[in-house]
Protein backbone atom coordinates (compact mmCIF):
# COMPACT_ATOMS: atom_id res chain seq x y z
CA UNK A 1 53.81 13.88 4.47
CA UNK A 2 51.17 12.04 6.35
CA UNK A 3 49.98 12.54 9.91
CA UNK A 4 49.84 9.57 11.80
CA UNK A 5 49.46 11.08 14.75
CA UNK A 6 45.74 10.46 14.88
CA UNK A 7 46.42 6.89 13.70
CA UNK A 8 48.85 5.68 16.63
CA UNK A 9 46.83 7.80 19.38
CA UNK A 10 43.86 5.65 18.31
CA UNK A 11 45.53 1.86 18.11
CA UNK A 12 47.38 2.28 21.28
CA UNK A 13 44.14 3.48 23.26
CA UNK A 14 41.80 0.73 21.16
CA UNK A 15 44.81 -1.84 22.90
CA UNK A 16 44.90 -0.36 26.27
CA UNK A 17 41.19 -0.49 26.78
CA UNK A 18 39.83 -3.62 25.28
CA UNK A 19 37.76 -4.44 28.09
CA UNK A 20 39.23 -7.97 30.18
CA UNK A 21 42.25 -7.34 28.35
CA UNK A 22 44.62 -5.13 30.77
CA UNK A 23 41.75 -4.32 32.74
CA UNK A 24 37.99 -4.08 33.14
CA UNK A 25 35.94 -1.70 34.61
CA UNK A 26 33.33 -3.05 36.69
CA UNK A 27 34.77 -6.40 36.60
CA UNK A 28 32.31 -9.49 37.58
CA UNK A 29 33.41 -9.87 41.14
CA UNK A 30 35.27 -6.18 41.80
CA UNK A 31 34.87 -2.81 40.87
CA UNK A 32 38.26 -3.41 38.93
CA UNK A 33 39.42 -6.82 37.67
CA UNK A 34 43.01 -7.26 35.87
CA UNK A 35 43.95 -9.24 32.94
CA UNK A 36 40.94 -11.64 33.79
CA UNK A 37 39.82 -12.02 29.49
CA UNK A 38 36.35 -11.61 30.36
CA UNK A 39 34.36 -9.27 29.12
CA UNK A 40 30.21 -7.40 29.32
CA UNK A 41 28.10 -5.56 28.44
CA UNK A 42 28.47 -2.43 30.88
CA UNK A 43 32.36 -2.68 30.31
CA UNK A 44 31.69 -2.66 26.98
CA UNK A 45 29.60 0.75 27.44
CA UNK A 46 32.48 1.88 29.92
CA UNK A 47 35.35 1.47 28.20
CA UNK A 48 33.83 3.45 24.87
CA UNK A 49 33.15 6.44 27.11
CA UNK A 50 36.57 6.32 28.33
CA UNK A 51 37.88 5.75 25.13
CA UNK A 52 35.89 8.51 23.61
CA UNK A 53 36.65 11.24 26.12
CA UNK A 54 40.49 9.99 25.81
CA UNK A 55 40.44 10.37 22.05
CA UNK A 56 39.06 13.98 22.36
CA UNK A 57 41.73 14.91 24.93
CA UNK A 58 44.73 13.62 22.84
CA UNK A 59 43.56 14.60 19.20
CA UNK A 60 41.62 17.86 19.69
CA UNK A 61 43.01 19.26 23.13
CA UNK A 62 46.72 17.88 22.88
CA UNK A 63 47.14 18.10 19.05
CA UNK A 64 49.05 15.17 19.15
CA UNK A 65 51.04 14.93 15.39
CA UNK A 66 53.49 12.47 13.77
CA UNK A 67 54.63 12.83 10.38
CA UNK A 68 57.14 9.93 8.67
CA UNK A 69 58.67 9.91 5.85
């Protein structure tokens, strides 16, 4: 059986923080901007750290695990 645990951790986060999509941090006018489909080059940088430190916390600290099948 196959672990997808790492797989679905990673989609869902890659979803949740595509900068402008949800929400982007700094936005162009606020601090936080919502849903706005706009993205740069510092949210860009942002979101990856958040993203990175996210992944970390869910796959190495959590152990998250899902086998199907």
């Amino acid at each position: 059986m196959a672990d997808w645990g790492p797989v679905f951790v990673a989609v869902v986060l890659f979803i949740m923080l595509t900068p402008g999509l949800l929400v982007q941090i700094p936005g162009r006018n606020k601090v936080v901007e919502f849903g706005n489909f706009q993205t740069s080059g510092v949210s860009i940088l942002v979101h990856s750290v958040i993203y990175f430190a996210l992944i970390c916390i869910f796959l190495l600290a959590v152990g998250v695990h899902m086998y199907l099948g």
